[in-house]
PDB file of N, CA and C in Angstrom:
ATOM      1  N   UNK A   1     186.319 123.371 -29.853  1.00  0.00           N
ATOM      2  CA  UNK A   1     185.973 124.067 -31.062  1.00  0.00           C
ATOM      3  C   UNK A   1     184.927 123.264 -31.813  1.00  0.00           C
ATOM      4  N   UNK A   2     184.430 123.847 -32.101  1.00  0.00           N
ATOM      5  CA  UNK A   2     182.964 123.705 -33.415  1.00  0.00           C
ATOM      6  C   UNK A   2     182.840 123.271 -34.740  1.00  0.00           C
ATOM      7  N   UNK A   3     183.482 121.969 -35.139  1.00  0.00           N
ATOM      8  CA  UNK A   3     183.717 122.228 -36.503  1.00  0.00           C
ATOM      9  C   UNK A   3     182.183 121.098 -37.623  1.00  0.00           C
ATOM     10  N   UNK A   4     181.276 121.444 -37.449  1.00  0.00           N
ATOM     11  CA  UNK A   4     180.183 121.436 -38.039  1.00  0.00           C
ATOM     12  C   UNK A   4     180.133 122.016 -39.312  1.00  0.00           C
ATOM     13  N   UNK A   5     179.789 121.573 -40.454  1.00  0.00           N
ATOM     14  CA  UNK A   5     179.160 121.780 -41.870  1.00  0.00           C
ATOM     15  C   UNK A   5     179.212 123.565 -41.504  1.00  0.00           C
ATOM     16  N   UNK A   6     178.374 124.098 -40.653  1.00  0.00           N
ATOM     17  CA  UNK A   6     178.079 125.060 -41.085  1.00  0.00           C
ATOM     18  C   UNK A   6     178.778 126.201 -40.676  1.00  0.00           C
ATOM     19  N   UNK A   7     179.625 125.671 -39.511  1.00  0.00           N
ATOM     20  CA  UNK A   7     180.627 126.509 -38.843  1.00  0.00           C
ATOM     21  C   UNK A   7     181.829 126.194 -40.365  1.00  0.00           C
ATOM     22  N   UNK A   8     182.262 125.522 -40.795  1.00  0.00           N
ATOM     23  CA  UNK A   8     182.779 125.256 -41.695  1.00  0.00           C
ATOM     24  C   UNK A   8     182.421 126.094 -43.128  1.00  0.00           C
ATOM     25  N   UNK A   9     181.493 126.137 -43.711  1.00  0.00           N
ATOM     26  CA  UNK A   9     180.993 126.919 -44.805  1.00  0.00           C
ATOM     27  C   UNK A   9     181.400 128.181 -44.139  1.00  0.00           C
ATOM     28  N   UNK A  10     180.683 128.768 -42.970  1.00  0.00           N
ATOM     29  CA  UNK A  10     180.785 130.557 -42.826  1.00  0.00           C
ATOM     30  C   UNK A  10     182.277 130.704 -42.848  1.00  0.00           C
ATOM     31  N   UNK A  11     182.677 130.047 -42.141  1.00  0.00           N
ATOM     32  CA  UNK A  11     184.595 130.507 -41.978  1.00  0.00           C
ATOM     33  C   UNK A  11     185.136 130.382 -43.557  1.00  0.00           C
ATOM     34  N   UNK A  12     184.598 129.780 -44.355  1.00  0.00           N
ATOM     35  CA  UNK A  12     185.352 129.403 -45.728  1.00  0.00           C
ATOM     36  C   UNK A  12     184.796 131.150 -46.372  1.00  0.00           C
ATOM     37  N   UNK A  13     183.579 131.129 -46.400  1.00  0.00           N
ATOM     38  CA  UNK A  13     182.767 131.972 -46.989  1.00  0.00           C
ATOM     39  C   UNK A  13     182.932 133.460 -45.975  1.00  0.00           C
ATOM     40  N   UNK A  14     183.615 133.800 -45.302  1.00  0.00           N
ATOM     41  CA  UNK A  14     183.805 135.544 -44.333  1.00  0.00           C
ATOM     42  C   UNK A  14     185.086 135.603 -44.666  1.00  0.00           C
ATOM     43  N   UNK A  15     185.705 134.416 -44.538  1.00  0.00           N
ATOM     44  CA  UNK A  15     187.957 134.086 -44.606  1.00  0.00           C
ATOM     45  C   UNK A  15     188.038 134.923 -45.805  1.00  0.00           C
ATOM     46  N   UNK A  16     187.356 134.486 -46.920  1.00  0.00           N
ATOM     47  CA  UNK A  16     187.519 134.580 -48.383  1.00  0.00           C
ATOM     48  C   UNK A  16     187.311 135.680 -48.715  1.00  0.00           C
ATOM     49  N   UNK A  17     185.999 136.334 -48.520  1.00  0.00           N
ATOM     50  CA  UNK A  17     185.777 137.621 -48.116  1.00  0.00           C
ATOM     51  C   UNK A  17     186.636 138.633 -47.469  1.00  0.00           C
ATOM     52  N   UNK A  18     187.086 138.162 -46.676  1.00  0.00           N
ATOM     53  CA  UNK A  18     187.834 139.233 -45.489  1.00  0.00           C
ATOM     54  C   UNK A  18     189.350 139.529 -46.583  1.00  0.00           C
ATOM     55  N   UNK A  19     189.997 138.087 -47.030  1.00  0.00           N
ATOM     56  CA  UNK A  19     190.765 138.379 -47.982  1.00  0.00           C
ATOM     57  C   UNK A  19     190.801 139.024 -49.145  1.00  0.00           C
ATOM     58  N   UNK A  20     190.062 139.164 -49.942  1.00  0.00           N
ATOM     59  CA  UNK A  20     189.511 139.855 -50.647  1.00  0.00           C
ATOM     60  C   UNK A  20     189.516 141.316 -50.160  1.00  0.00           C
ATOM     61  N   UNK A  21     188.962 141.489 -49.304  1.00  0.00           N
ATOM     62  CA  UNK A  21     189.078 143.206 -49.002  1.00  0.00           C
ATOM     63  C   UNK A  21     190.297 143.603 -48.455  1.00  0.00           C
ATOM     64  N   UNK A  22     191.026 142.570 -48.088  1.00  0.00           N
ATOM     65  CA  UNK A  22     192.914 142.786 -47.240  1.00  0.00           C
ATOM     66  C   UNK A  22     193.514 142.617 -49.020  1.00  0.00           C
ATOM     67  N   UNK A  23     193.206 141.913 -49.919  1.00  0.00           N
ATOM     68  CA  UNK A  23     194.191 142.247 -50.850  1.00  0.00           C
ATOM     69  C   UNK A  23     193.752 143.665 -51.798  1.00  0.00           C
ATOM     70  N   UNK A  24     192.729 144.015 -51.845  1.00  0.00           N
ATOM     71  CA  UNK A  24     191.906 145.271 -52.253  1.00  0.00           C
ATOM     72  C   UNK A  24     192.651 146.346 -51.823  1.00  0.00           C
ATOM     73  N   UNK A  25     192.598 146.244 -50.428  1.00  0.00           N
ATOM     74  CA  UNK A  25     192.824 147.352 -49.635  1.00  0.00           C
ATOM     75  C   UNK A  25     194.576 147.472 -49.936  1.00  0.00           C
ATOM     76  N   UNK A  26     194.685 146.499 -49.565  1.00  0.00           N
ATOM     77  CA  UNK A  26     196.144 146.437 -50.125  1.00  0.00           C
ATOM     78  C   UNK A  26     197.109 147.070 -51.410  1.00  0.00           C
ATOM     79  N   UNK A  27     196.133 146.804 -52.570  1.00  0.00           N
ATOM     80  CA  UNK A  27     196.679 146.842 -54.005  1.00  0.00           C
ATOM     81  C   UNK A  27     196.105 148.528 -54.478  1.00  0.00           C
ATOM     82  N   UNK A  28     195.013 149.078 -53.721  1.00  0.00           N
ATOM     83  CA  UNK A  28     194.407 150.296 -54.267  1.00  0.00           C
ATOM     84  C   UNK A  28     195.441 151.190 -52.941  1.00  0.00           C
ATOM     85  N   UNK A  29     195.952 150.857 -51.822  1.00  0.00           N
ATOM     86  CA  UNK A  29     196.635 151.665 -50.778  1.00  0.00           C
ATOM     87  C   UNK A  29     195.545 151.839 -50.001  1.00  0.00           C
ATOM     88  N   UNK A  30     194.288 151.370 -49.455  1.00  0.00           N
ATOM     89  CA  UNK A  30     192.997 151.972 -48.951  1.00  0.00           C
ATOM     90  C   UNK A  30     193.058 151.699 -47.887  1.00  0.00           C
ATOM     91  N   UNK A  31     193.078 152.421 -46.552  1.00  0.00           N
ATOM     92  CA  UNK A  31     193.219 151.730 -45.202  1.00  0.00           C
ATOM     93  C   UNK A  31     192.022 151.451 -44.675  1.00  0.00           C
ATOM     94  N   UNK A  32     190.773 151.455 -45.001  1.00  0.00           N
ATOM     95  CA  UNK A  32     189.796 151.006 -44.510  1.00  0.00           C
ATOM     96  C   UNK A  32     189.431 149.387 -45.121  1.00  0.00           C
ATOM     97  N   UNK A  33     189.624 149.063 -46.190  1.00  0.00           N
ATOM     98  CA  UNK A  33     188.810 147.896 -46.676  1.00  0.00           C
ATOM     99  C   UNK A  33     190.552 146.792 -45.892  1.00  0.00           C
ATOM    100  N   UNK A  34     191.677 146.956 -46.254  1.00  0.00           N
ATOM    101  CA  UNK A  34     193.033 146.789 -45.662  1.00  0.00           C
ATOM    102  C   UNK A  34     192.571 146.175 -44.193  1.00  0.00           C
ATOM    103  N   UNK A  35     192.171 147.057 -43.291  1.00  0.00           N
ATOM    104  CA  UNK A  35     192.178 147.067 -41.828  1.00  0.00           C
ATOM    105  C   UNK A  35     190.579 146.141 -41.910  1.00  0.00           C
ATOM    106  N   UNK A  36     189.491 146.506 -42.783  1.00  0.00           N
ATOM    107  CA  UNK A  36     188.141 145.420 -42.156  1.00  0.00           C
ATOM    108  C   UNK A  36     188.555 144.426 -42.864  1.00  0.00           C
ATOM    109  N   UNK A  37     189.254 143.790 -43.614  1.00  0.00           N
ATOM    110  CA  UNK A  37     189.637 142.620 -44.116  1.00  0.00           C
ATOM    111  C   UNK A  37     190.425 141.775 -43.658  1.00  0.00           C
ATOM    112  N   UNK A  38     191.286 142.309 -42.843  1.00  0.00           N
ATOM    113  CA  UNK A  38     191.948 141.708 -41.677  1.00  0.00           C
ATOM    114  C   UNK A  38     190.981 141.196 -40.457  1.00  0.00           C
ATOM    115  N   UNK A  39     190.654 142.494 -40.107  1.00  0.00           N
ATOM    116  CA  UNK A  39     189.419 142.163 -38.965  1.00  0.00           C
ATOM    117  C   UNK A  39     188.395 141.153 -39.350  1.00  0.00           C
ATOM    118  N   UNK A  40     187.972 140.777 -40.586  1.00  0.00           N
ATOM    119  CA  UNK A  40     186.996 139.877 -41.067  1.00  0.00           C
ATOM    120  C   UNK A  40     187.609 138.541 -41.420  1.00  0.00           C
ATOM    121  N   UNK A  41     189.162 138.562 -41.203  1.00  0.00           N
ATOM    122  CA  UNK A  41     190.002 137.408 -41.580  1.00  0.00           C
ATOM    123  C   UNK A  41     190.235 136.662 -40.007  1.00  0.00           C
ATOM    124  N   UNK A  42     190.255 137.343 -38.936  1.00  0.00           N
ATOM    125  CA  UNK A  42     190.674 137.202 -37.525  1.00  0.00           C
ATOM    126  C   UNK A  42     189.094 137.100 -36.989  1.00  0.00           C
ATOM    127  N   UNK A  43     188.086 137.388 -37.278  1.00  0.00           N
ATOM    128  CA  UNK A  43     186.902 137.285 -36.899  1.00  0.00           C
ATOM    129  C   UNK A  43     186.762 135.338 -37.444  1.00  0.00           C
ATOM    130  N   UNK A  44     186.853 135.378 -38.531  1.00  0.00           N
ATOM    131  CA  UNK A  44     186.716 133.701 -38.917  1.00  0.00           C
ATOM    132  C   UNK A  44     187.277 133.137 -38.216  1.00  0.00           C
ATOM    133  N   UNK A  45     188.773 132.999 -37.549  1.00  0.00           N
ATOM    134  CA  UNK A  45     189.505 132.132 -37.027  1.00  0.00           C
ATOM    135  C   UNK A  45     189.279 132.157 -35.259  1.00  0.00           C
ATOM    136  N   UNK A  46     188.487 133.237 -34.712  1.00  0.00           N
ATOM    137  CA  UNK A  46     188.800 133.317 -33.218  1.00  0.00           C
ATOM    138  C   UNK A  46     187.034 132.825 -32.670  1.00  0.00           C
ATOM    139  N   UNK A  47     186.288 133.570 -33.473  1.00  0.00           N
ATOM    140  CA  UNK A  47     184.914 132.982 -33.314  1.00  0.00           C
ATOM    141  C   UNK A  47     184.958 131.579 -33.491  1.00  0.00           C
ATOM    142  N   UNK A  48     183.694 131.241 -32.658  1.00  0.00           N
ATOM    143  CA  UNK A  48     183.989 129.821 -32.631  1.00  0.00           C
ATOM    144  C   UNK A  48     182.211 129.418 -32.890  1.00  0.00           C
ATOM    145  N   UNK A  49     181.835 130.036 -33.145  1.00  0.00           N
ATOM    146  CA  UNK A  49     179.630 129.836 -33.419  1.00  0.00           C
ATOM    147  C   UNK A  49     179.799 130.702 -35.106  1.00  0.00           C
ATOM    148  N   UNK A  50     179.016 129.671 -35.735  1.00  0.00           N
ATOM    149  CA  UNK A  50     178.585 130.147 -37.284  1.00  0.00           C
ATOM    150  C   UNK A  50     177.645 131.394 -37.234  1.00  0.00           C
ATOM    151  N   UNK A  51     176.688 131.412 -36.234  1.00  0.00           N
ATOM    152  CA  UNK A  51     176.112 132.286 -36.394  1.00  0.00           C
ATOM    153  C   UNK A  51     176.601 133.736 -35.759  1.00  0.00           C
ATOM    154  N   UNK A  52     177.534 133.875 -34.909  1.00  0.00           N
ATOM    155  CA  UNK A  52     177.970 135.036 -34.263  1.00  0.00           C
ATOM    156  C   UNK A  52     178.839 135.660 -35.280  1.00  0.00           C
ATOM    157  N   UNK A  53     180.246 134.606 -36.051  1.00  0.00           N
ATOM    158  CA  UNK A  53     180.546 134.888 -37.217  1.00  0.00           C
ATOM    159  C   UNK A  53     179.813 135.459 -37.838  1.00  0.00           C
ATOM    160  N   UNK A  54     178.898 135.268 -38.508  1.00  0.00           N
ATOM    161  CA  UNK A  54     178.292 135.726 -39.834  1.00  0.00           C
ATOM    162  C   UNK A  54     178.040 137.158 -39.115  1.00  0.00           C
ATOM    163  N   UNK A  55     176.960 137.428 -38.139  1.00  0.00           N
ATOM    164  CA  UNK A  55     176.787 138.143 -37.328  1.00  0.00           C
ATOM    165  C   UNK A  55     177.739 139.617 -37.289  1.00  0.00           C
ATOM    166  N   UNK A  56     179.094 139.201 -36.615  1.00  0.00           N
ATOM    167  CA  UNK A  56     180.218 140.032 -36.686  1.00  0.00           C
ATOM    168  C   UNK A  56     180.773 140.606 -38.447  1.00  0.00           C
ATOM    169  N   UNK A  57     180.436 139.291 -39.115  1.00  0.00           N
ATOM    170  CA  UNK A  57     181.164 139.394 -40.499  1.00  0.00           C
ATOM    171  C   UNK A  57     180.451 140.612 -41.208  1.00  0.00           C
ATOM    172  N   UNK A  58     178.844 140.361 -41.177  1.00  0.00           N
ATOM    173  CA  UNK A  58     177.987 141.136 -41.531  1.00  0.00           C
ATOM    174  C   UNK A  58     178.174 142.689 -41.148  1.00  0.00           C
ATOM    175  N   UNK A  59     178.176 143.078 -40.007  1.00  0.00           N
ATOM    176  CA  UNK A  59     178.922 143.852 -38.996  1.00  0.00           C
ATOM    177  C   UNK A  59     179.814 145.292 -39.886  1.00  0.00           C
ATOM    178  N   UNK A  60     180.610 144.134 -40.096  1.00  0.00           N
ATOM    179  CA  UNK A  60     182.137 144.707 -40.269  1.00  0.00           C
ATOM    180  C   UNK A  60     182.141 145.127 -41.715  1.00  0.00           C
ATOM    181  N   UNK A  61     180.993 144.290 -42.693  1.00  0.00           N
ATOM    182  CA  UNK A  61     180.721 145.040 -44.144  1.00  0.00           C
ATOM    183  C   UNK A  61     180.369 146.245 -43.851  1.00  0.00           C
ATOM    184  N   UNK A  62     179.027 146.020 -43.075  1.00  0.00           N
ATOM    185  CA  UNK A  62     178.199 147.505 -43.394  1.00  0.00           C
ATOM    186  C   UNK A  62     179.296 148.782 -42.752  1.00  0.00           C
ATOM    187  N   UNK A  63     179.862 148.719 -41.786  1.00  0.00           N
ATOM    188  CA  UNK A  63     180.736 149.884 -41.398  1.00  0.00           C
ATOM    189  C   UNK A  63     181.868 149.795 -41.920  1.00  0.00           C
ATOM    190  N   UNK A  64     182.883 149.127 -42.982  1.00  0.00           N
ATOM    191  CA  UNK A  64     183.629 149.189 -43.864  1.00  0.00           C
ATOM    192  C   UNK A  64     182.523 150.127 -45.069  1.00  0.00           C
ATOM    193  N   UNK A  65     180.893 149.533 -45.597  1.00  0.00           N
ATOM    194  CA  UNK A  65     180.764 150.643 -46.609  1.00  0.00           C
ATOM    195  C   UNK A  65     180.465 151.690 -45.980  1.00  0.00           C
ATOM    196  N   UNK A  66     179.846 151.653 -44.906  1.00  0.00           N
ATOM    197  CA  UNK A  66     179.595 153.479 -44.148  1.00  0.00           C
ATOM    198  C   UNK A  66     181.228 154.137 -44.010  1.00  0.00           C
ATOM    199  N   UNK A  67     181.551 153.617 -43.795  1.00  0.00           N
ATOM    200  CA  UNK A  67     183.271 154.881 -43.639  1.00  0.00           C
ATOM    201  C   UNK A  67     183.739 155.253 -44.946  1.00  0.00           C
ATOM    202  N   UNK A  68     183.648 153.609 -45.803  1.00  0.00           N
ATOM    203  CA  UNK A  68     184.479 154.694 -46.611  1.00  0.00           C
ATOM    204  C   UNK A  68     183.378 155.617 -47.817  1.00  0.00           C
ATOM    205  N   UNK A  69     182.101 155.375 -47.698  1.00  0.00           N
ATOM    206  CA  UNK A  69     181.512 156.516 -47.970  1.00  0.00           C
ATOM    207  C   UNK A  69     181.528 157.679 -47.712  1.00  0.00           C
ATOM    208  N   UNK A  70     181.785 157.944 -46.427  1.00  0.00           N
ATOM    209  CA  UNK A  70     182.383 159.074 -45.729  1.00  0.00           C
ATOM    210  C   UNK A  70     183.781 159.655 -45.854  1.00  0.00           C
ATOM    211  N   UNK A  71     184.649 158.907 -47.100  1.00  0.00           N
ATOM    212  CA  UNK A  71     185.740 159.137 -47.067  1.00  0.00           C
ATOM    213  C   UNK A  71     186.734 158.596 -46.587  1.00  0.00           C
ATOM    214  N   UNK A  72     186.821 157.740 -45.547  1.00  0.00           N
ATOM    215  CA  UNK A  72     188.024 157.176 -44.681  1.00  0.00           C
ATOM    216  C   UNK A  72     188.803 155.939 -45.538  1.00  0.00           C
TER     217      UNK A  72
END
């Protein structure tokens, strides 16, 4: 495993994030921000490159806001 400055910052900085939308999703009942906040919480810990992280993290915003624009 990778644990470099910068692999270090992204995992602090997507984790935090990802939580954030798992307690969101959580507290409003919303199963989309719930389910990509998890996925963005398990994306920090299994990736192992800062940049594929961010990559995936990035990812998983934009189609968390495309769905639930669409309603989901």
């Amino acid at each position: 495993m990778n644990f470099d400055s910068n692999f270090l910052f992204a995992s602090l900085i997507w984790g935090s994030i990802g939580a954030g939308y798992f307690i969101y999703g959580k507290k409003q009942g919303a199963t989309m921000p719930l389910v990509g906040g998890l996925a963005m919480i398990i994306v920090s810990y299994v990736v192992s490159g800062w940049l594929m992280m961010s990559l995936f993290s990035i990812a998983l915003v934009v189609v968390m806001h495309w769905m639930m624009k669409l309603g989901y």
